[in-house]
N, C-alpha and C. Protein backbone atom coordinates (compact mmCIF):
# COMPACT_ATOMS: atom_id res chain seq x y z
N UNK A 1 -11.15 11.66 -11.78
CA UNK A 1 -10.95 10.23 -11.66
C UNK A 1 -11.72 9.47 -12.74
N UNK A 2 -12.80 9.85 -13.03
CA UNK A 2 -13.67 9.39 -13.84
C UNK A 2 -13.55 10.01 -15.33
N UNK A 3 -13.62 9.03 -16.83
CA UNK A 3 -13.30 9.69 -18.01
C UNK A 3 -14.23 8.94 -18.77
N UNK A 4 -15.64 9.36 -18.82
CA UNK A 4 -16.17 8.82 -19.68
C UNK A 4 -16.77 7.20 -18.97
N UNK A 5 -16.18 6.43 -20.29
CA UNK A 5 -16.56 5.26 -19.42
C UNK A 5 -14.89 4.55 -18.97
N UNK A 6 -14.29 5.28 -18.40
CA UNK A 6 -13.01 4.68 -18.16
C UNK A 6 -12.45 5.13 -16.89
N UNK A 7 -11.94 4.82 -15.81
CA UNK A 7 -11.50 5.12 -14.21
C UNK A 7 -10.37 5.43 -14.86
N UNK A 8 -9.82 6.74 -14.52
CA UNK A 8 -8.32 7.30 -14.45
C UNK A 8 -8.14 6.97 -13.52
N UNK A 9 -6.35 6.16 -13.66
CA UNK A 9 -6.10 5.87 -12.02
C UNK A 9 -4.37 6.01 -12.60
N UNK A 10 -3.81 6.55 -11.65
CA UNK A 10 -2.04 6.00 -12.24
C UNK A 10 -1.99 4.50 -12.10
N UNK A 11 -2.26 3.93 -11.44
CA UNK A 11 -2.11 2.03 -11.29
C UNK A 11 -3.15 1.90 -11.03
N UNK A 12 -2.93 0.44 -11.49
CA UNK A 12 -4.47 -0.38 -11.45
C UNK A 12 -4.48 -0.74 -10.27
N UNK A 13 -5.27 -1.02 -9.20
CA UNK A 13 -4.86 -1.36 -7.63
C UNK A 13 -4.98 -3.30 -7.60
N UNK A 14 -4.92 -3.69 -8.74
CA UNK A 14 -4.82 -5.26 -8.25
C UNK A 14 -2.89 -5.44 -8.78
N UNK A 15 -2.78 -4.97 -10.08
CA UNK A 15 -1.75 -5.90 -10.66
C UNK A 15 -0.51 -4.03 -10.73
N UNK A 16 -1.39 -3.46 -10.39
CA UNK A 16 0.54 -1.87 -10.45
C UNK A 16 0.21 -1.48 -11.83
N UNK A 17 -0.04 -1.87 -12.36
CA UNK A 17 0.27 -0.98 -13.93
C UNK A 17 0.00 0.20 -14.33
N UNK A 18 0.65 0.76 -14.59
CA UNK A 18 0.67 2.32 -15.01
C UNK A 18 -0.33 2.85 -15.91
N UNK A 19 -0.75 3.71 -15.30
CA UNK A 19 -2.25 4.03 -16.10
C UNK A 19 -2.68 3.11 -17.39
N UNK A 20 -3.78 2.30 -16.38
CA UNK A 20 -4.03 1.27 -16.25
C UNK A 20 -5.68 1.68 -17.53
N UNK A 21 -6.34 0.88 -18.03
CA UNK A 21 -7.03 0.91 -18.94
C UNK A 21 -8.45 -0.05 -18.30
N UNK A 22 -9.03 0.92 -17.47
CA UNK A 22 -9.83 -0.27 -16.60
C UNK A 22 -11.30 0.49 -17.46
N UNK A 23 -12.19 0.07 -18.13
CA UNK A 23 -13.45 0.04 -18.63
C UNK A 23 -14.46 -0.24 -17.28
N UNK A 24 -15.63 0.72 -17.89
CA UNK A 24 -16.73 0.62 -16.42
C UNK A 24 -17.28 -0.95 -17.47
N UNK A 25 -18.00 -1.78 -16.55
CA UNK A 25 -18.35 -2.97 -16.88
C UNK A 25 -20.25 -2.70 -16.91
N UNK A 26 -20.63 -2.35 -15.88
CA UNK A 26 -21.74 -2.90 -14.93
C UNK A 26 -22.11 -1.35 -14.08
N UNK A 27 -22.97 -0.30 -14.23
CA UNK A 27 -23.50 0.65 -12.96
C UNK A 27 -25.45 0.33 -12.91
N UNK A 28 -24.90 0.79 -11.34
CA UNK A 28 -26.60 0.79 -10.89
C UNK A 28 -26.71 1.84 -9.73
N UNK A 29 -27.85 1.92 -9.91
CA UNK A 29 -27.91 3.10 -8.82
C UNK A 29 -28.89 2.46 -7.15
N UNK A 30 -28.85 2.93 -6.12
CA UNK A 30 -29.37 2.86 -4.85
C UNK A 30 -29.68 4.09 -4.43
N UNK A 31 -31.17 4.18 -3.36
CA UNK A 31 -31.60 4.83 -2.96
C UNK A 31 -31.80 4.55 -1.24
N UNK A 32 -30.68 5.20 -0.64
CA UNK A 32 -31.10 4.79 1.14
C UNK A 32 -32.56 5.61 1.99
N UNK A 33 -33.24 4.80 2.52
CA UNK A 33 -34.18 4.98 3.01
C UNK A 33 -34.27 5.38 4.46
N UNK A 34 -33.24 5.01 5.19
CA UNK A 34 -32.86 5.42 6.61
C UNK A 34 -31.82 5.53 6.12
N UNK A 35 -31.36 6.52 7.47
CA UNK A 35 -30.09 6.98 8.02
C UNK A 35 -29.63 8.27 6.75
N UNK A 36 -30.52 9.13 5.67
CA UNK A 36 -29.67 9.57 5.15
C UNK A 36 -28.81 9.17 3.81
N UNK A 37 -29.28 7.69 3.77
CA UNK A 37 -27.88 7.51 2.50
C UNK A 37 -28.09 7.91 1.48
N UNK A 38 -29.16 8.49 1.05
CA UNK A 38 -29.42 9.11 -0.33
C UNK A 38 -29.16 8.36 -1.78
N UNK A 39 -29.10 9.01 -2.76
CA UNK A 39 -28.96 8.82 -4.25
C UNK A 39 -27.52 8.22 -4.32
N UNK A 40 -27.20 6.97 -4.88
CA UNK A 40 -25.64 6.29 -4.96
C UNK A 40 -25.63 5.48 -5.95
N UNK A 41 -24.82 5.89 -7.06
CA UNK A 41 -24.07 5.12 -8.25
C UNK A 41 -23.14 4.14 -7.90
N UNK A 42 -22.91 3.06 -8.17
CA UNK A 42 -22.29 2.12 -8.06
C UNK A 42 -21.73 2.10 -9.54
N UNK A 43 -20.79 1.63 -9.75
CA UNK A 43 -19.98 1.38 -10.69
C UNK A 43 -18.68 0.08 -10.87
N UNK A 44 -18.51 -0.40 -11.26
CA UNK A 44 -17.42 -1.78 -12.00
C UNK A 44 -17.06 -1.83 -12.30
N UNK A 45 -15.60 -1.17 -12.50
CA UNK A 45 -14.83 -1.02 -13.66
C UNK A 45 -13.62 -2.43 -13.62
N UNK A 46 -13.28 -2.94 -14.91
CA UNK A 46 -12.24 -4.03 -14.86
C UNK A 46 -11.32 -3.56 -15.62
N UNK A 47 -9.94 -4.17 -15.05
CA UNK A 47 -8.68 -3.72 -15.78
C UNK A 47 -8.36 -4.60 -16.83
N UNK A 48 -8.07 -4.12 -18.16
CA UNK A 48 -8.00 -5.07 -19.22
C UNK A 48 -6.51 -5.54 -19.01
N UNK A 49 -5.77 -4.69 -18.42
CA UNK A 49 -4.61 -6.15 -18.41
C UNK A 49 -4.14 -6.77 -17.44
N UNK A 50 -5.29 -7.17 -16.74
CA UNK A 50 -5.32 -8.51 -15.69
C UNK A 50 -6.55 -8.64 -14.97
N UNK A 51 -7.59 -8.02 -15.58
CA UNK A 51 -9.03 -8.67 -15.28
C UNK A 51 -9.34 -8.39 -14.15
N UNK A 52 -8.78 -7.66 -12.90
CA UNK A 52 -8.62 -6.69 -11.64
C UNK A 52 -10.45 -6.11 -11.62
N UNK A 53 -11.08 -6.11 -10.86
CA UNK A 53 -12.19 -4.90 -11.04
C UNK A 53 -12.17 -4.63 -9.24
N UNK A 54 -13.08 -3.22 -9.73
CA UNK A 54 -12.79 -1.79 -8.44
C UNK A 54 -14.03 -1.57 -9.13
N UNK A 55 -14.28 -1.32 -7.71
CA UNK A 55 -15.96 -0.76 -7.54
C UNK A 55 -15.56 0.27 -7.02
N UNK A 56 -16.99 1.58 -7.54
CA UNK A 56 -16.59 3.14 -7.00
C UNK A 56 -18.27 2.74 -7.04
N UNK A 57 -18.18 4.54 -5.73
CA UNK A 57 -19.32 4.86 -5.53
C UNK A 57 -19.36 6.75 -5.55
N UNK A 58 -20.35 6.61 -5.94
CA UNK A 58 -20.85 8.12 -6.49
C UNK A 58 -22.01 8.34 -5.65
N UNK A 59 -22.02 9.28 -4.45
CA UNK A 59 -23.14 9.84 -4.15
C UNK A 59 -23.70 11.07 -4.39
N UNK A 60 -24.40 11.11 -5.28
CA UNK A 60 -24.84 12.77 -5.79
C UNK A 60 -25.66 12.20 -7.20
N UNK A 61 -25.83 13.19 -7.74
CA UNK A 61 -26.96 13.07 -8.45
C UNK A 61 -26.04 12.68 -9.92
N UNK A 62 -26.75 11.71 -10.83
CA UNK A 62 -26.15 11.05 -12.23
C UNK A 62 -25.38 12.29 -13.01
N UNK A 63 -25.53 13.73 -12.96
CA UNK A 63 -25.00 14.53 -13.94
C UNK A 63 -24.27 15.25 -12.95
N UNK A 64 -23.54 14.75 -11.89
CA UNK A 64 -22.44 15.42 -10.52
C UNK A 64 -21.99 14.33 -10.44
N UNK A 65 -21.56 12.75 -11.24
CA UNK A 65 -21.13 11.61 -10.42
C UNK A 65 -19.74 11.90 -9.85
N UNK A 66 -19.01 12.36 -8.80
CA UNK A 66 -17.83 12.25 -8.45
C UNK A 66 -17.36 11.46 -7.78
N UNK A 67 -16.70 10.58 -8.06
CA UNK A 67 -16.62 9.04 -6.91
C UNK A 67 -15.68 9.76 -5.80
N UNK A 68 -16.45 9.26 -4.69
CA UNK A 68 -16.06 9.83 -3.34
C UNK A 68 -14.74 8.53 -2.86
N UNK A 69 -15.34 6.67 -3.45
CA UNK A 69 -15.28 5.99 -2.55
C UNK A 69 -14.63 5.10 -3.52
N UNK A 70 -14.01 4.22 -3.30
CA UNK A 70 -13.08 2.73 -4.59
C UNK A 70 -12.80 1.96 -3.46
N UNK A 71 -12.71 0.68 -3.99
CA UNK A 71 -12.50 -1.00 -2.98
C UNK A 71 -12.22 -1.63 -4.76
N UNK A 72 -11.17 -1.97 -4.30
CA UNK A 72 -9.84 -1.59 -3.44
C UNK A 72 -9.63 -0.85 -3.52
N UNK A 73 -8.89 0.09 -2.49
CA UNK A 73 -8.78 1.44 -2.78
C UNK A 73 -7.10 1.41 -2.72
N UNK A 74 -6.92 2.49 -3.56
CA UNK A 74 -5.18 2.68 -3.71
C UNK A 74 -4.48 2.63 -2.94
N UNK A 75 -3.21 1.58 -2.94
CA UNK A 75 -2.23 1.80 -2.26
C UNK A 75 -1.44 3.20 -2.52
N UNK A 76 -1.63 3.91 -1.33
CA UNK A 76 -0.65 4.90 -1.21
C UNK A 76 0.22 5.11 0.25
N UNK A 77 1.07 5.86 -0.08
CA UNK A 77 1.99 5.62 1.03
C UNK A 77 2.15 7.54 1.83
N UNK A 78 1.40 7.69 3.06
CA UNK A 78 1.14 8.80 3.81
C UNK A 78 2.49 9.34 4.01
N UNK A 79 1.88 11.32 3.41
CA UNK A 79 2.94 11.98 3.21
C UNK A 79 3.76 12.09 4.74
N UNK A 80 3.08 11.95 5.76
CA UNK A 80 4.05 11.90 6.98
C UNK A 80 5.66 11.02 7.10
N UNK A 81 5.26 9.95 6.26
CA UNK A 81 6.46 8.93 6.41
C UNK A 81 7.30 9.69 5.46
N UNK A 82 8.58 9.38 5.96
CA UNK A 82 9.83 10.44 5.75
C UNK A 82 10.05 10.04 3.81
N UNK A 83 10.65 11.28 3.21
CA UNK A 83 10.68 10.93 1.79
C UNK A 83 11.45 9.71 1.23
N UNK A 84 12.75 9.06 1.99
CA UNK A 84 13.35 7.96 1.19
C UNK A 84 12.74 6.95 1.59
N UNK A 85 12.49 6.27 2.86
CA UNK A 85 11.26 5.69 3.28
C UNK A 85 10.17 5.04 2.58
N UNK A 86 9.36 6.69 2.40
CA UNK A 86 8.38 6.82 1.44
C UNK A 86 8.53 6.40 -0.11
N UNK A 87 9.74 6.68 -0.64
CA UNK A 87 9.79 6.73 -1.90
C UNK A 87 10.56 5.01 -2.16
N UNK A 88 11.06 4.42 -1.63
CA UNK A 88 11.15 2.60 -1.69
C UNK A 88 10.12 2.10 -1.26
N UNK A 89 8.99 2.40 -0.55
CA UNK A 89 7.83 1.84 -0.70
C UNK A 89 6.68 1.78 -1.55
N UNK A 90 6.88 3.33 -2.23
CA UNK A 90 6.05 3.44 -3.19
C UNK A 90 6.84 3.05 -4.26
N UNK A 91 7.89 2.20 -4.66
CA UNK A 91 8.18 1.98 -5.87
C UNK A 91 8.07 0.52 -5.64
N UNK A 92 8.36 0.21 -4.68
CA UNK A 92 7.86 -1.33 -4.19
C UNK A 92 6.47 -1.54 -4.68
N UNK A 93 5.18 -0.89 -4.16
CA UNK A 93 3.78 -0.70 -4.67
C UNK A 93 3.45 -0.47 -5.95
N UNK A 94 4.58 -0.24 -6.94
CA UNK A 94 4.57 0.13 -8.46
C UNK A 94 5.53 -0.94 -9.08
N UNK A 95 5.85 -1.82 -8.27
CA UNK A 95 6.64 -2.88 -8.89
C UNK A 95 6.32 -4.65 -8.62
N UNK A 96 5.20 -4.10 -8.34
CA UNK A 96 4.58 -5.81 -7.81
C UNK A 96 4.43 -6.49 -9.33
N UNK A 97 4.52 -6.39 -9.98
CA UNK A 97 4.91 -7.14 -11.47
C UNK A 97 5.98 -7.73 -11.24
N UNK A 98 6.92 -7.27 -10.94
CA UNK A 98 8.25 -7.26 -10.35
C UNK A 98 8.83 -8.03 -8.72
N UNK A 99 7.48 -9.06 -8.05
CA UNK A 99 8.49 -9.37 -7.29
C UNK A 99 9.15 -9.58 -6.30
N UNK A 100 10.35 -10.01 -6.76
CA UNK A 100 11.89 -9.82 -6.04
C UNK A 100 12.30 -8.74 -6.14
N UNK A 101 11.84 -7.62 -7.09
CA UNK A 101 12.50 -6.15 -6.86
C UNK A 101 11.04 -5.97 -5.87
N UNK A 102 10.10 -5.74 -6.00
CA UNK A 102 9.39 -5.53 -4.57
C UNK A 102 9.52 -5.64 -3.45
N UNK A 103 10.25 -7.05 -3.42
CA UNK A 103 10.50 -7.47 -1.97
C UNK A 103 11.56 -6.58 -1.72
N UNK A 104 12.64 -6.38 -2.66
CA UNK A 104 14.53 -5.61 -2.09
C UNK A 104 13.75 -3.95 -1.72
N UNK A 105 12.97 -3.50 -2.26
CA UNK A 105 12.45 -1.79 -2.67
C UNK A 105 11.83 -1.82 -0.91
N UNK A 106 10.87 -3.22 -0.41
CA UNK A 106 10.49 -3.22 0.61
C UNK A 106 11.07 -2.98 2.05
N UNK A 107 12.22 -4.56 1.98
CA UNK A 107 13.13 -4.35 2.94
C UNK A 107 13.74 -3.18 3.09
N UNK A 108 14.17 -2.04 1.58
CA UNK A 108 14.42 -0.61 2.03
C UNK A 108 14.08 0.05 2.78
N UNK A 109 13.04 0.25 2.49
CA UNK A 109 12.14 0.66 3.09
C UNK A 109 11.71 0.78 4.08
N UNK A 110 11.87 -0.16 5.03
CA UNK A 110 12.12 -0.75 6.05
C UNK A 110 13.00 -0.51 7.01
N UNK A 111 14.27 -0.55 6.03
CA UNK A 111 15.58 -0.12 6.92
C UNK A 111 15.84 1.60 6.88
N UNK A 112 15.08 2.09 6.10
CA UNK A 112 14.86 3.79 6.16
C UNK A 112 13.84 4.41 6.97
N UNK A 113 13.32 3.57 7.42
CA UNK A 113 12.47 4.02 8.96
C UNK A 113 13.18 3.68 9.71
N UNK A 114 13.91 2.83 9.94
CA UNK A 114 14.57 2.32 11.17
C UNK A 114 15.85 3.40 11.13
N UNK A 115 16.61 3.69 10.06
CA UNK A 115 17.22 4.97 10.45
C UNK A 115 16.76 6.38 10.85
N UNK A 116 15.66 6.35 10.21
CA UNK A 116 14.94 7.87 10.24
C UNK A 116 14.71 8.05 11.84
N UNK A 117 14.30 6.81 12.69
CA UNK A 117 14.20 6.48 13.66
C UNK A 117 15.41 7.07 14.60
N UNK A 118 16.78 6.66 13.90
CA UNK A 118 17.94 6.85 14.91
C UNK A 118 18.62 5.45 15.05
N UNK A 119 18.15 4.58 14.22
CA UNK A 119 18.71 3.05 14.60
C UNK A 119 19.58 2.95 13.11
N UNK A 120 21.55 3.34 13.28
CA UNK A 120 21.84 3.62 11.96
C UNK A 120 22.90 2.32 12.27
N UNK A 121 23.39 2.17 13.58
CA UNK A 121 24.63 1.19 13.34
C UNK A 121 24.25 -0.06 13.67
N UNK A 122 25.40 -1.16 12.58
CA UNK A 122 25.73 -1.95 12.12
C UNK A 122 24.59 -2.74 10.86
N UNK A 123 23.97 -3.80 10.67
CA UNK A 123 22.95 -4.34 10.09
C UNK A 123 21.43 -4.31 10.10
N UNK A 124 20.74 -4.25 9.33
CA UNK A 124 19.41 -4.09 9.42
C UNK A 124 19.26 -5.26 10.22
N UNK A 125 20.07 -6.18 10.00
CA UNK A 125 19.19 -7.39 11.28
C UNK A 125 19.71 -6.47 12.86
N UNK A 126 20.48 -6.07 13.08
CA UNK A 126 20.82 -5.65 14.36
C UNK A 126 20.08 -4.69 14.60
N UNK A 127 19.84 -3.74 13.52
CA UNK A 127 18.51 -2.43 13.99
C UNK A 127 17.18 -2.96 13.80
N UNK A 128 16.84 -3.88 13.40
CA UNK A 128 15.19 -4.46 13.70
C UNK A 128 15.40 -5.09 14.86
N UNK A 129 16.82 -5.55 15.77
CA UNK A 129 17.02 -6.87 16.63
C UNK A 129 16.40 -5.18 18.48
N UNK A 130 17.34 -4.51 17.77
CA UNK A 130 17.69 -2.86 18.79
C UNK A 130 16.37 -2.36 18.95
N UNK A 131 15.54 -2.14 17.66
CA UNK A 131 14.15 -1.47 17.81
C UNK A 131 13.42 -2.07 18.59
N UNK A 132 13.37 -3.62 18.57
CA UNK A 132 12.72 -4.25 19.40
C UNK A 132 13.09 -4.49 20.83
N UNK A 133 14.45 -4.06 20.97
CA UNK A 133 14.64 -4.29 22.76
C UNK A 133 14.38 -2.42 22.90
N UNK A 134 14.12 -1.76 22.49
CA UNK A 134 14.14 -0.36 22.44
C UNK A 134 12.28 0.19 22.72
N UNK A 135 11.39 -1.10 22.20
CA UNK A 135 10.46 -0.82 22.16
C UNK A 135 9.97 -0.13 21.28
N UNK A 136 10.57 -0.02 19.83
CA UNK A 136 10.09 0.89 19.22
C UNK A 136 9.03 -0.05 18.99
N UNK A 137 9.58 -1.09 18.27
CA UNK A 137 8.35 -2.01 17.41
C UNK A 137 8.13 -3.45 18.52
N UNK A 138 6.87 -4.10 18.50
CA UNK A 138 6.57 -5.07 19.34
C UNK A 138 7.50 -6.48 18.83
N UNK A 139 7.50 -7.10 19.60
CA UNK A 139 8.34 -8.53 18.87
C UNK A 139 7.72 -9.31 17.76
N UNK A 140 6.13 -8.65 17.79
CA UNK A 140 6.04 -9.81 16.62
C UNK A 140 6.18 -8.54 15.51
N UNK A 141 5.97 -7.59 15.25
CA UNK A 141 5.96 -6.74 14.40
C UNK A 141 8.38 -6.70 13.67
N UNK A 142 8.97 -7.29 14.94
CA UNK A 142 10.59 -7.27 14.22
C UNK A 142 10.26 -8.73 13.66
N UNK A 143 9.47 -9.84 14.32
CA UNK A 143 9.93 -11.35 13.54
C UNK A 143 9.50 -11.09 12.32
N UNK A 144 8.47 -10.21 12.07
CA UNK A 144 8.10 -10.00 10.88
C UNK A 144 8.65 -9.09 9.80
N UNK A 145 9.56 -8.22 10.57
CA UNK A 145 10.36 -7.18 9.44
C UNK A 145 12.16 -8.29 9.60
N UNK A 146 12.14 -8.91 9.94
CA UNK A 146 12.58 -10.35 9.65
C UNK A 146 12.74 -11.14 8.87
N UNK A 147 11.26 -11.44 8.41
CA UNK A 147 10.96 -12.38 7.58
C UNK A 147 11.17 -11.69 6.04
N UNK A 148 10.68 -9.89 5.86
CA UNK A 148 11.10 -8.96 5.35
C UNK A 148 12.79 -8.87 4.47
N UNK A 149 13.11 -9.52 5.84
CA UNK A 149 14.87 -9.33 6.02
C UNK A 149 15.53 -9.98 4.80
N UNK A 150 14.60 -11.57 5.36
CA UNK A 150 15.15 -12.55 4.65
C UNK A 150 15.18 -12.87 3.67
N UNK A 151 13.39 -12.26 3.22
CA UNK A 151 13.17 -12.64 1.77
C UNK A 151 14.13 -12.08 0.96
N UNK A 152 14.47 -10.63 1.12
CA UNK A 152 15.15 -9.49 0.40
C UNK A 152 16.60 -9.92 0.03
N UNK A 153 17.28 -10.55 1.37
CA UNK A 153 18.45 -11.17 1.09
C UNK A 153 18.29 -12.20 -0.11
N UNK A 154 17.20 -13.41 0.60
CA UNK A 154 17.60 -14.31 -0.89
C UNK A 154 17.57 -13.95 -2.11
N UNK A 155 16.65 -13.09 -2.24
CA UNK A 155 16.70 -12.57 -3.48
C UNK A 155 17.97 -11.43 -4.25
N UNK A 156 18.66 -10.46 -3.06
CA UNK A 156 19.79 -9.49 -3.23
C UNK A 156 20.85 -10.99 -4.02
N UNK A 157 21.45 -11.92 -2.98
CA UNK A 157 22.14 -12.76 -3.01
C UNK A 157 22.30 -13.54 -4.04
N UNK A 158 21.16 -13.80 -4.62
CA UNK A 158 20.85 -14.79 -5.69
C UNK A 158 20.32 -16.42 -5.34
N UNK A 159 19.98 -16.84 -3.77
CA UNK A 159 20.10 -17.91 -3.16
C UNK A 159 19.68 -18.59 -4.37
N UNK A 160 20.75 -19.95 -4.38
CA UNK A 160 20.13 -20.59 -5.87
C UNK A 160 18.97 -21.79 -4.97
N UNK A 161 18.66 -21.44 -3.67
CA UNK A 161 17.99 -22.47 -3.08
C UNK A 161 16.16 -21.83 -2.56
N UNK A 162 16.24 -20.82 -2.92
CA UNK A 162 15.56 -20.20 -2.34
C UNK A 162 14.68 -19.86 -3.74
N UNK A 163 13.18 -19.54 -3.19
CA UNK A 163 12.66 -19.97 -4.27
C UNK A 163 11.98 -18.33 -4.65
N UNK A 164 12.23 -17.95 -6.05
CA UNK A 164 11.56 -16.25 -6.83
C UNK A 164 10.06 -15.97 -6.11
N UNK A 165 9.92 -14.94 -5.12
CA UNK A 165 8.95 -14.55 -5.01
C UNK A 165 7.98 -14.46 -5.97
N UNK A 166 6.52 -14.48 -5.27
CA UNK A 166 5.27 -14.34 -6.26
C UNK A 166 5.06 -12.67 -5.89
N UNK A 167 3.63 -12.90 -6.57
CA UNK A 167 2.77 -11.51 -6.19
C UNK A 167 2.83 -11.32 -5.21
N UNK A 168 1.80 -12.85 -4.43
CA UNK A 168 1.23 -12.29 -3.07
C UNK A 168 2.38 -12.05 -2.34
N UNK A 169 3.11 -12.41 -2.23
CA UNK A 169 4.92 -12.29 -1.75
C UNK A 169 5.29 -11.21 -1.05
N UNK A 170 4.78 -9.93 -2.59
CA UNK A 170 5.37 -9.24 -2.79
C UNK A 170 3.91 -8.15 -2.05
N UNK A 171 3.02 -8.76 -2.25
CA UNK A 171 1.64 -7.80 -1.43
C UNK A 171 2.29 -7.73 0.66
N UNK A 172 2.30 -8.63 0.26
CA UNK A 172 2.32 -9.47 1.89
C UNK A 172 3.35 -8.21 2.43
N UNK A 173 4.77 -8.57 1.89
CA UNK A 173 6.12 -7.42 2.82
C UNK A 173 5.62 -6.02 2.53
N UNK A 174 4.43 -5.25 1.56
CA UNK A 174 4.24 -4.37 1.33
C UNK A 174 3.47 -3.69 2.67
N UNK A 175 2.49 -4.81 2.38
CA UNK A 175 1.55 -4.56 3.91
C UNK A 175 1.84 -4.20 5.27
N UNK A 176 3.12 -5.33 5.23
CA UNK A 176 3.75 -5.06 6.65
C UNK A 176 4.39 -3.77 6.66
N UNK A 177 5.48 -3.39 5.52
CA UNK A 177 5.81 -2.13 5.04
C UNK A 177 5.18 -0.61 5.46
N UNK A 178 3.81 -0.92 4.62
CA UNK A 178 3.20 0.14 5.13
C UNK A 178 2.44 0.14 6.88
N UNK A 179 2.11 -0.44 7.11
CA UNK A 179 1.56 -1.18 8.79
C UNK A 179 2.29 -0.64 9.47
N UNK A 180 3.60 -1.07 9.33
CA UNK A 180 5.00 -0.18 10.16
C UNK A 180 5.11 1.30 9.49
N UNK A 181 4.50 2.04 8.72
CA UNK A 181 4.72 3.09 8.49
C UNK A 181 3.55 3.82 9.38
N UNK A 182 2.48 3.14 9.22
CA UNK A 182 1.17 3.63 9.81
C UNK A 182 1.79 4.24 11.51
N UNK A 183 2.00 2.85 11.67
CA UNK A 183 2.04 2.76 13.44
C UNK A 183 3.44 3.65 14.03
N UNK A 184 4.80 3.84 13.33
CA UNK A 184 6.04 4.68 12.96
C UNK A 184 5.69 6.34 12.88
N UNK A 185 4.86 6.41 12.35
CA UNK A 185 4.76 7.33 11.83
C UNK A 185 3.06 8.75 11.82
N UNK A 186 2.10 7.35 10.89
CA UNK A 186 0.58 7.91 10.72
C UNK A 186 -0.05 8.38 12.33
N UNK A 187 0.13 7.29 12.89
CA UNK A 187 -0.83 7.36 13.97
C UNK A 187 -0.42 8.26 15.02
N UNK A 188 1.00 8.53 15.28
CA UNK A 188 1.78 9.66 16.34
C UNK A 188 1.31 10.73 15.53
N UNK A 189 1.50 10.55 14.30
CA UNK A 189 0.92 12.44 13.60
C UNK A 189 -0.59 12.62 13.78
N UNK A 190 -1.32 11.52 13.73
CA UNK A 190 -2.78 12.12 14.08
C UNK A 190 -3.39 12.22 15.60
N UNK A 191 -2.25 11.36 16.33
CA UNK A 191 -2.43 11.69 18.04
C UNK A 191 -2.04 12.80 18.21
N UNK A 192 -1.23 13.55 17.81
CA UNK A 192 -0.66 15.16 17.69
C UNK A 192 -1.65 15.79 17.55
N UNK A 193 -2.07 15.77 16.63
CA UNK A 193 -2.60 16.59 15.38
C UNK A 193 -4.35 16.60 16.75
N UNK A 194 -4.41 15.53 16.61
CA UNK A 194 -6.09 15.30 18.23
C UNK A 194 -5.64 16.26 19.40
N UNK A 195 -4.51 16.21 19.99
CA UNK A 195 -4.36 16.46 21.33
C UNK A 195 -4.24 18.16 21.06
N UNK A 196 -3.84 18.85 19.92
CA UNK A 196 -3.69 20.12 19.26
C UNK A 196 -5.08 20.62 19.41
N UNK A 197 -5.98 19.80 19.03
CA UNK A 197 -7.62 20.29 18.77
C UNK A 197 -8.19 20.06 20.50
């Protein structure tokens, strides 16, 4: 992860960009006195093309630094959630430069859990409307793959009334995106995975 004085990362975790050119700025080191926390590098790195910085932490000694820890830490999307699913969300998360293609990659995304689910006929508004009398998802979790719905349309459509998503726009349906993947998906595989042990 670490190259010198430069964070290898495939994207920068503020702005998506593809191996991203983030320079360490600023390290210092800490020494915990209770509890154990031991010897810890801190580090700052900023992304030169959009001024983004991610802090890592290194616990181990200056000539072992392996960063264990980053804030923000990468959006990634858990191999449990099914591959097409998975793979319009993570291009959604690689296209926030982008958007209105974020938002359309999202709502996919969206509607590929809800099939993976078993919810295949008629409209994504009718299978977010079904999941929710079905109990898959709570009511505020469909008003919100909804709102998902809508953005995606104005933008598919071209609404000449409706106004080009921003970033945060495009952070926001991601979140929910993944949230519903977590709760779909993450959290039944690690209640499994507990009740196994």
């Amino acid at each position: 992860m670490k190259n010198g004085n430069q964070l290898a990362l495939d994207r920068c975790p503020h702005c998506g960009i593809a191996r991203p050119l983030l320079m360490s700025q600023h390290s210092l080191t800490s020494i915990g006195q209770v509890g154990g926390g031991g010897f810890r590098i801190w580090t700052i790195y900023i992304c030169t093309s959009c001024g983004g910085a991610a802090l890592t932490l290194a616990p181990q000694a200056p000539q072992n630094s392996d960063i264990t820890e980053m804030w923000p830490a990468q959006l990634q999307v858990a191999e449990t959630v099914p591959v097409r699913a998975r793979d319009f969300l993570t291009q959604a998360m690689a296209s926030l430069h982008a958007p209105a293609g974020a938002v359309m990659l999202t709502a996919s995304s969206v509607d590929a859990m809800l099939k993976d689910k078993g919810y295949k006929d008629g409209s994504l508004n009718n299978r977010i409307d079904q999941a929710a009398v079905d109990h898959l998802v709570t009511d505020e979790m469909a008003a919100w793959a909804h709102e998902i719905r809508l953005d995606a349309n104005d933008q598919r459509h071209a609404d000449e009334g409706a106004a080009l998503p921003n970033e945060a726009d495009a952070k926001r349906v991601i979140e929910f995106a993944n949230a519903l993947a977590q709760f779909l998906y993450v959290l039944p595989a690690r209640v499994a995975r507990g009740r196994k042990k």
